[in-house]
PDB file of N, CA and C in Angstrom:
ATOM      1  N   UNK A   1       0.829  -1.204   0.000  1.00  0.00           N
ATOM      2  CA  UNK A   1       0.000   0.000   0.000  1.00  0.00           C
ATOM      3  C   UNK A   1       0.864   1.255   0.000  1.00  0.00           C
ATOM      4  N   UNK A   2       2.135   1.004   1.215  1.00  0.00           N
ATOM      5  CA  UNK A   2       3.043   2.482   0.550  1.00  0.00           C
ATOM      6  C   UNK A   2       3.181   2.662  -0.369  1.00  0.00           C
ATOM      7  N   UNK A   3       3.906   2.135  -1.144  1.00  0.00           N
ATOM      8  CA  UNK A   3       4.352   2.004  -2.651  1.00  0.00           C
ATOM      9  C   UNK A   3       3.228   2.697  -3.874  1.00  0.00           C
ATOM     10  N   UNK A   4       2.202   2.113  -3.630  1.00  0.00           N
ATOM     11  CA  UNK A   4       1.103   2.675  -4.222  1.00  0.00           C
ATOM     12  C   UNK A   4       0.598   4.057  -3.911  1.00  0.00           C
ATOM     13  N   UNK A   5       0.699   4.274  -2.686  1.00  0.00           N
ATOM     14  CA  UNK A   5       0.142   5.590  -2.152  1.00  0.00           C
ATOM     15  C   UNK A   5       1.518   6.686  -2.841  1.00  0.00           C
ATOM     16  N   UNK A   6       2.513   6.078  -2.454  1.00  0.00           N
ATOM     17  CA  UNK A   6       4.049   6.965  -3.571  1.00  0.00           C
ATOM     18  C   UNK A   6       3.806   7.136  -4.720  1.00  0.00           C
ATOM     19  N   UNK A   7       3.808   5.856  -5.639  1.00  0.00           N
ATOM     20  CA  UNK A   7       3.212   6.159  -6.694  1.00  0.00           C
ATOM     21  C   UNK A   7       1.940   7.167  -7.525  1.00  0.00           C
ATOM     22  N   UNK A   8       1.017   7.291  -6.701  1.00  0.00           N
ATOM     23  CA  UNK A   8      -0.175   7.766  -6.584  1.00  0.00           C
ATOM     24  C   UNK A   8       0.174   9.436  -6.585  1.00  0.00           C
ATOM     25  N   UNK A   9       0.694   9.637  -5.455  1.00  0.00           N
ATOM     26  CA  UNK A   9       1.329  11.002  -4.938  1.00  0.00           C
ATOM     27  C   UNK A   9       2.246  11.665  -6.195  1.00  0.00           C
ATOM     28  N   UNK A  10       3.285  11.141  -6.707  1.00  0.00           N
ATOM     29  CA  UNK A  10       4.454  11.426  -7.853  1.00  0.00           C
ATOM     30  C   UNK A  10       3.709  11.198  -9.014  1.00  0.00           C
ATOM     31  N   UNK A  11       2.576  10.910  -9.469  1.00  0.00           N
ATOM     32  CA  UNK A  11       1.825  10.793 -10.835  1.00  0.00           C
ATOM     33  C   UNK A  11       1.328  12.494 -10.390  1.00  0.00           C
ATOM     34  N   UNK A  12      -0.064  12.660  -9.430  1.00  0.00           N
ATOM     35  CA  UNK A  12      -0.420  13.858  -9.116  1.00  0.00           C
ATOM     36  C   UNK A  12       0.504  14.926  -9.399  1.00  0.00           C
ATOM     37  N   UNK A  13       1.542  14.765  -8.701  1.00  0.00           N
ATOM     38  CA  UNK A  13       2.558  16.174  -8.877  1.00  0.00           C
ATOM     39  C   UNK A  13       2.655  16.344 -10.567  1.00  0.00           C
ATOM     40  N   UNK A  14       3.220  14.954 -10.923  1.00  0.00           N
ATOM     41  CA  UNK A  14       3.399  15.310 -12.541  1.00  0.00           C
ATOM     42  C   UNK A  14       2.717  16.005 -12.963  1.00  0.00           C
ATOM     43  N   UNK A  15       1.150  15.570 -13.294  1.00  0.00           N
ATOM     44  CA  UNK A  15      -0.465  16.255 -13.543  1.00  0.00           C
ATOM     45  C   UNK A  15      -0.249  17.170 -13.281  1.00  0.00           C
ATOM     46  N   UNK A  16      -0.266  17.995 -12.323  1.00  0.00           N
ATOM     47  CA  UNK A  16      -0.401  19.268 -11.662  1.00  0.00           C
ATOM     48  C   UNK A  16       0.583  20.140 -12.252  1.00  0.00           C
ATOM     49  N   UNK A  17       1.812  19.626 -12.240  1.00  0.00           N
ATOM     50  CA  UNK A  17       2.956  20.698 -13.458  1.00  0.00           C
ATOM     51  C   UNK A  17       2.428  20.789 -14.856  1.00  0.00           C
ATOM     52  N   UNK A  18       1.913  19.691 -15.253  1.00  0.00           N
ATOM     53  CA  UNK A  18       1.371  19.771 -16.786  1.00  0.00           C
ATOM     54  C   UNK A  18       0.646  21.301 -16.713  1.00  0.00           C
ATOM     55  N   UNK A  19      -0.286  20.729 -15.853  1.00  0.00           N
ATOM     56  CA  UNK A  19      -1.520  21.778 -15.905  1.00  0.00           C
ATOM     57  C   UNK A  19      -0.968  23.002 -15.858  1.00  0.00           C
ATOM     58  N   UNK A  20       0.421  23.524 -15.334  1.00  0.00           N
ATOM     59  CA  UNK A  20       0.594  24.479 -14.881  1.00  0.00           C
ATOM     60  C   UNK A  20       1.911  25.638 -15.921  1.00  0.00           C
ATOM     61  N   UNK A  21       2.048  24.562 -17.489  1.00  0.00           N
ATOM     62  CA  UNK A  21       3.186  24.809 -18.069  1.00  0.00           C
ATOM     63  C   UNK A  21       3.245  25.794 -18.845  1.00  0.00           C
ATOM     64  N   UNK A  22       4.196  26.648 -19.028  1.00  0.00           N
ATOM     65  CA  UNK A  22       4.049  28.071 -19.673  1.00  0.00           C
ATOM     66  C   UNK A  22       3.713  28.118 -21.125  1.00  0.00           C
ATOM     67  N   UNK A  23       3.044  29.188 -21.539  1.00  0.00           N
ATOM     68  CA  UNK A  23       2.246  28.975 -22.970  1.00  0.00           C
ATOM     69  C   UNK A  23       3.561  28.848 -23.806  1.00  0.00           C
ATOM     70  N   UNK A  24       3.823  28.407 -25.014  1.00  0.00           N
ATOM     71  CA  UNK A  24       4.201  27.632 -25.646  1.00  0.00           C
ATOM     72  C   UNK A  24       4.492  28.926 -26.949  1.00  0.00           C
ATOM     73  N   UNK A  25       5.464  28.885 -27.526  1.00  0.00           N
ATOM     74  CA  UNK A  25       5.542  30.488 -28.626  1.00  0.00           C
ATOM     75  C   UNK A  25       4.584  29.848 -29.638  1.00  0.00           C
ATOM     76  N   UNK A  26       3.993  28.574 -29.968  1.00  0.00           N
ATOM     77  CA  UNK A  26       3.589  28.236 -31.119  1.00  0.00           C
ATOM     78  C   UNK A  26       1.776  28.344 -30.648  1.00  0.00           C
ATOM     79  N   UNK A  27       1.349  28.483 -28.853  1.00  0.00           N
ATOM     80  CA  UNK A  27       0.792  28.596 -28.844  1.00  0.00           C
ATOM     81  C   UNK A  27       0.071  30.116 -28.838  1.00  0.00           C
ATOM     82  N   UNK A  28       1.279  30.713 -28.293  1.00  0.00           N
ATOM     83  CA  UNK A  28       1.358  32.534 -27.956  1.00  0.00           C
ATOM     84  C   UNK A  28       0.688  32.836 -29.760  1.00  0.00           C
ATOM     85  N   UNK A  29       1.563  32.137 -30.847  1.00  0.00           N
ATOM     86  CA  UNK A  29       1.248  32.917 -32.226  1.00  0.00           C
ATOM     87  C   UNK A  29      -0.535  32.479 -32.381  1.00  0.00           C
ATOM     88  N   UNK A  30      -1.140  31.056 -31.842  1.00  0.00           N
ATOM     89  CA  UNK A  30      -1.958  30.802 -32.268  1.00  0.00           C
ATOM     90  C   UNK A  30      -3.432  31.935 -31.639  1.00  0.00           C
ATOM     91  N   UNK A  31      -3.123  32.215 -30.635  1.00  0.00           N
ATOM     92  CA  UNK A  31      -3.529  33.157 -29.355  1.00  0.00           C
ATOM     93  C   UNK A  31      -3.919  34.459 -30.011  1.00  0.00           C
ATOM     94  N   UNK A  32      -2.540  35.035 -30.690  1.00  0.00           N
ATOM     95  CA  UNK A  32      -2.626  36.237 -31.309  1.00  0.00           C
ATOM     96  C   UNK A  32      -3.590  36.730 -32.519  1.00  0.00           C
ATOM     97  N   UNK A  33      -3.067  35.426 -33.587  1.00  0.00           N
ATOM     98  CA  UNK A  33      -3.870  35.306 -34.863  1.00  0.00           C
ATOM     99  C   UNK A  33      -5.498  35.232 -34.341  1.00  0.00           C
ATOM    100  N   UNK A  34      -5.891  34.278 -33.473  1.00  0.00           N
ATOM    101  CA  UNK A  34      -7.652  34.559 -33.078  1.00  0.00           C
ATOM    102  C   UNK A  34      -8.199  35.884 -32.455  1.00  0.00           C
ATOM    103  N   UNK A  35      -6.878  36.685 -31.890  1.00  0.00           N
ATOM    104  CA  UNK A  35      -7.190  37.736 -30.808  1.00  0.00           C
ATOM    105  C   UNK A  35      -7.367  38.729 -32.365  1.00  0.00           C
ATOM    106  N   UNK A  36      -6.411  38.685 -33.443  1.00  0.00           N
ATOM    107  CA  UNK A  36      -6.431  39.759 -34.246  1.00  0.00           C
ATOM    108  C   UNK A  36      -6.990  39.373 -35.781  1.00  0.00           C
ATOM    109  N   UNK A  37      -7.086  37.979 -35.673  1.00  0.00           N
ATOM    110  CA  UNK A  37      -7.825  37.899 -37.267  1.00  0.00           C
ATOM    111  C   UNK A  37      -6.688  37.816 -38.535  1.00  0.00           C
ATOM    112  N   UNK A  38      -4.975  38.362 -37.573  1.00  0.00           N
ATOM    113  CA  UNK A  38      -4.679  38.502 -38.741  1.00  0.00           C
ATOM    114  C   UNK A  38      -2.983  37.555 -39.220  1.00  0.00           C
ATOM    115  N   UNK A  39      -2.217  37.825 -39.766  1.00  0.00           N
ATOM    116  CA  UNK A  39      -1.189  36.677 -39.864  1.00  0.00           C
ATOM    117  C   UNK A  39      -0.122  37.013 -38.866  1.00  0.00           C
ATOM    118  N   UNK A  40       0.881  35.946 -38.542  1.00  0.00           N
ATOM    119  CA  UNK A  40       1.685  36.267 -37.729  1.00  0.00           C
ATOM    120  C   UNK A  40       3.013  36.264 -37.973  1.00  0.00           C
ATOM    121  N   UNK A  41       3.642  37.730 -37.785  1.00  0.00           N
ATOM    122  CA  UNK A  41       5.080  37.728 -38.740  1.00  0.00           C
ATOM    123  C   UNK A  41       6.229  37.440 -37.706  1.00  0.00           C
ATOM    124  N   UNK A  42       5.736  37.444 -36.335  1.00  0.00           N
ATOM    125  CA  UNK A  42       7.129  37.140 -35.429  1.00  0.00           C
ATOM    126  C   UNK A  42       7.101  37.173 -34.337  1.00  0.00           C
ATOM    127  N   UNK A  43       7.384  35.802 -33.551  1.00  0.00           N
ATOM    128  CA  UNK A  43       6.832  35.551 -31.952  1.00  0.00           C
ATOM    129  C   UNK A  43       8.190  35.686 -31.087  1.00  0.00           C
ATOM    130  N   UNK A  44       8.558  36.571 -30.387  1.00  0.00           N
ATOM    131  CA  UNK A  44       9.897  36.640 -29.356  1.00  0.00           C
ATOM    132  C   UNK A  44       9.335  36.457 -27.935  1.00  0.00           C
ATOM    133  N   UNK A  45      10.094  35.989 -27.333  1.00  0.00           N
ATOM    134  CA  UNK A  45       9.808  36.053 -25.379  1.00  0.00           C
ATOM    135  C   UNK A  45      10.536  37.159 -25.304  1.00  0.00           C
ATOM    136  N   UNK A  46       9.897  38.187 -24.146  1.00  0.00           N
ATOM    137  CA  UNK A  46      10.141  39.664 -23.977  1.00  0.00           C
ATOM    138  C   UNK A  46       9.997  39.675 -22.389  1.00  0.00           C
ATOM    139  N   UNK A  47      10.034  40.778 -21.882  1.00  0.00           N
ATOM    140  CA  UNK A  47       9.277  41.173 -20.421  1.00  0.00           C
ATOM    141  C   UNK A  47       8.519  42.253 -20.402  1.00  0.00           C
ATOM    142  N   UNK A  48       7.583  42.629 -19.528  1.00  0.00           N
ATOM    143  CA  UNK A  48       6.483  43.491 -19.497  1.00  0.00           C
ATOM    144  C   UNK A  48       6.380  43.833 -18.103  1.00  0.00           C
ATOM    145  N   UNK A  49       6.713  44.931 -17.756  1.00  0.00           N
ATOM    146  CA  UNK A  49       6.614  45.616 -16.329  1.00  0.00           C
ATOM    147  C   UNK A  49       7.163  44.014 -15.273  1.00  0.00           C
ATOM    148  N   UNK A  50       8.335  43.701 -15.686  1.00  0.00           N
ATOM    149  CA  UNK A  50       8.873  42.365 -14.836  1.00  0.00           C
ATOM    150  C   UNK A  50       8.772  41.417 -15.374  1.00  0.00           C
ATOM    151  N   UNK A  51       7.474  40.938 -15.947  1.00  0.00           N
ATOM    152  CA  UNK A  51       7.129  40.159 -16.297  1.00  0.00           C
ATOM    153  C   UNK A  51       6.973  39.137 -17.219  1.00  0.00           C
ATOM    154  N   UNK A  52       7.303  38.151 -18.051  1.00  0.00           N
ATOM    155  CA  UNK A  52       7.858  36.993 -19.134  1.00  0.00           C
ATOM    156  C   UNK A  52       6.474  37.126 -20.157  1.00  0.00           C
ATOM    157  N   UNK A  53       6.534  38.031 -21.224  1.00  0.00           N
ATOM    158  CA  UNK A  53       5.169  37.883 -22.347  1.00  0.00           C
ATOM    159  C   UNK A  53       6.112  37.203 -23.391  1.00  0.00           C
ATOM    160  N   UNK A  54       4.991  37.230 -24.514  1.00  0.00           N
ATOM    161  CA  UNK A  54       5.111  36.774 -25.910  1.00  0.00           C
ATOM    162  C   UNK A  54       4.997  38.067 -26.265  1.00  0.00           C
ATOM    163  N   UNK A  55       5.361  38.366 -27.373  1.00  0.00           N
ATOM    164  CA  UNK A  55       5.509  39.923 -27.844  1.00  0.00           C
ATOM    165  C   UNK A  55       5.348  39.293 -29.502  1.00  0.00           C
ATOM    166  N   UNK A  56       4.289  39.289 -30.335  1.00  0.00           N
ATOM    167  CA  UNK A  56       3.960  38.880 -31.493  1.00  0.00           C
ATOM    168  C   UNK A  56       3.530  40.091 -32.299  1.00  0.00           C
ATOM    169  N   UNK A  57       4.095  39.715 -33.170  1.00  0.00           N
ATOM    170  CA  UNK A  57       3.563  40.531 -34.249  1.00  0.00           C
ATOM    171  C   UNK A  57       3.135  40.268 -35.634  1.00  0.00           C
ATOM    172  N   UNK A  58       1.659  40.526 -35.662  1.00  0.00           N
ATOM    173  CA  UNK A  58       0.593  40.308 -36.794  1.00  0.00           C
ATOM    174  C   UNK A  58       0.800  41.098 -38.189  1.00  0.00           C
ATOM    175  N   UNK A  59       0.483  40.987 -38.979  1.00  0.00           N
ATOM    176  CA  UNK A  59      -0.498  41.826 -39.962  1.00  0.00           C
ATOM    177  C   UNK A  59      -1.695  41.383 -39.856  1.00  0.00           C
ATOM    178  N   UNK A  60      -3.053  42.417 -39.828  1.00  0.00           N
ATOM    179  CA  UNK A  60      -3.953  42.416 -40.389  1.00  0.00           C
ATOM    180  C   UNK A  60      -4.692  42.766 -41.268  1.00  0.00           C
ATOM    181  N   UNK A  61      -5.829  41.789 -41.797  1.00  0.00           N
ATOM    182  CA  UNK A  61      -6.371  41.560 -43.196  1.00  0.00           C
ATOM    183  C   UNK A  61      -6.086  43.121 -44.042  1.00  0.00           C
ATOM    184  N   UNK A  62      -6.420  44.401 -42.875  1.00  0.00           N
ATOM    185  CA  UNK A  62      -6.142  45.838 -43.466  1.00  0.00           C
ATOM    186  C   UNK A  62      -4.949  46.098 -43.985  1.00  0.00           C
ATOM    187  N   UNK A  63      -4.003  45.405 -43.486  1.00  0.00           N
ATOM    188  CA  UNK A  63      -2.894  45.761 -44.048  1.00  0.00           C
ATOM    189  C   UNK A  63      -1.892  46.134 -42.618  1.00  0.00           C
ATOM    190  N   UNK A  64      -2.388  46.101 -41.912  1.00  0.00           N
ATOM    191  CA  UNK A  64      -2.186  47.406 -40.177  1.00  0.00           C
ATOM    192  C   UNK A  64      -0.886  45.962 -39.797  1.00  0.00           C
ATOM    193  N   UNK A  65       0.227  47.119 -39.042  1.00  0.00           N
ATOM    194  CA  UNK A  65       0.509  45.697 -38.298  1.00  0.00           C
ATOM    195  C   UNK A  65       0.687  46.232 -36.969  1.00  0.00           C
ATOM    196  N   UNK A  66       0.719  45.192 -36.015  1.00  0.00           N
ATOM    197  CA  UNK A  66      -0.008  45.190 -34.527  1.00  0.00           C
ATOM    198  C   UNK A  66       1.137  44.566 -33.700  1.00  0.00           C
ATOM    199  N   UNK A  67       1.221  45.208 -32.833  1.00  0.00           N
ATOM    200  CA  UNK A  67       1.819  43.887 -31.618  1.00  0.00           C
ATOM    201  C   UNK A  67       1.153  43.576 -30.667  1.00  0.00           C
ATOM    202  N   UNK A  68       1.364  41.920 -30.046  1.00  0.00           N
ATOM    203  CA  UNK A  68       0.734  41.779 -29.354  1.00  0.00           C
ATOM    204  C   UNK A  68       0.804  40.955 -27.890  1.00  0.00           C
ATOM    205  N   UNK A  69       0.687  41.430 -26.720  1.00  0.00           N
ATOM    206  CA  UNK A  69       1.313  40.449 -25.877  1.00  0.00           C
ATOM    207  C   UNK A  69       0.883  39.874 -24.909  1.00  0.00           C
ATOM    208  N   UNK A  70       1.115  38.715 -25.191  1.00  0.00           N
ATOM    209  CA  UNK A  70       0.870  37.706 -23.941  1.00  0.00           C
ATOM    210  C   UNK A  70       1.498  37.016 -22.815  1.00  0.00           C
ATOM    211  N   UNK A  71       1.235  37.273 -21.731  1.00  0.00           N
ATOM    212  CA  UNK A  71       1.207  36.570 -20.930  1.00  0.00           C
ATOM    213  C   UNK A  71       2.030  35.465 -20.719  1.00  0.00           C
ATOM    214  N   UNK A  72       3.271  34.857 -20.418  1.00  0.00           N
ATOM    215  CA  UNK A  72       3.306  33.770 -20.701  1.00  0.00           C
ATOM    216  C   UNK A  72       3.063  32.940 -19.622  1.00  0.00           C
ATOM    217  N   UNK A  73       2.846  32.775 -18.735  1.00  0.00           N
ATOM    218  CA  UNK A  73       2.132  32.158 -17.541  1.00  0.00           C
ATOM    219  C   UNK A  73       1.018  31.989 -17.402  1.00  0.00           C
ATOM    220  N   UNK A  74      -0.522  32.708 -18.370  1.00  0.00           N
ATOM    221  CA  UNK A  74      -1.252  32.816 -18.231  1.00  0.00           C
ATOM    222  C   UNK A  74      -2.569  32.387 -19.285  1.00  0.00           C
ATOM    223  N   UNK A  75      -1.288  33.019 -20.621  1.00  0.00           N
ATOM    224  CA  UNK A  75      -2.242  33.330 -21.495  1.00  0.00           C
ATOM    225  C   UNK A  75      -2.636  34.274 -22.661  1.00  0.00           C
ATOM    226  N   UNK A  76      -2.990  35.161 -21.344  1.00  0.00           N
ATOM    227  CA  UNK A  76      -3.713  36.748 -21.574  1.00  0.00           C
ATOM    228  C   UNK A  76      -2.896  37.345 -22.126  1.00  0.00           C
ATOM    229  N   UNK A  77      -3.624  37.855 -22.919  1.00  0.00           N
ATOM    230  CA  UNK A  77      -3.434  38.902 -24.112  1.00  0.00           C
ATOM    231  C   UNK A  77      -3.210  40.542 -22.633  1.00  0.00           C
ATOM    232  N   UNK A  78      -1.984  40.944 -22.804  1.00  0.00           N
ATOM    233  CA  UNK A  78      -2.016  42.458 -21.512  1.00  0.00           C
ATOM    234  C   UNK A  78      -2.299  43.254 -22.926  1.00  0.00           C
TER     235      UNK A  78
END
């Protein structure tokens, strides 16, 4: 039953880091393109008031180009 209850315990932790893993630049570009509609010419990791974003940059369908940043812990578009 120890063994199992160890086992049990060290799977959870794994799970729980998954859940918890920083967005991904391929996911940051995919993020951007839905946030703006438009193509994506270049995904860098940056910082933002301290903080670890995606810093992407679109064209859109207008022609406009945009930057855009996310989050990388989170997500969110700041």
């Amino acid at each position: 039953m120890n063994v199992f209850a160890k086992l049990l315990c060290a799977t959870l932790l794994l799970v729980s880091n998954l859940a918890w893993a920083d967005l991904s630049r391929d996911d940051a570009a995919e993020a951007a393109q839905r946030a703006s509609g438009g193509r994506v010419l270049s995904v860098d990791r940056s910082e933002s008031s301290g903080q670890p974003v995606w810093r992407v940059k679109v064209v859109t369908s207008a022609g406009e180009v945009r930057v855009i940043q996310l989050d990388v812990a989170t997500g969110q578009v700041r």
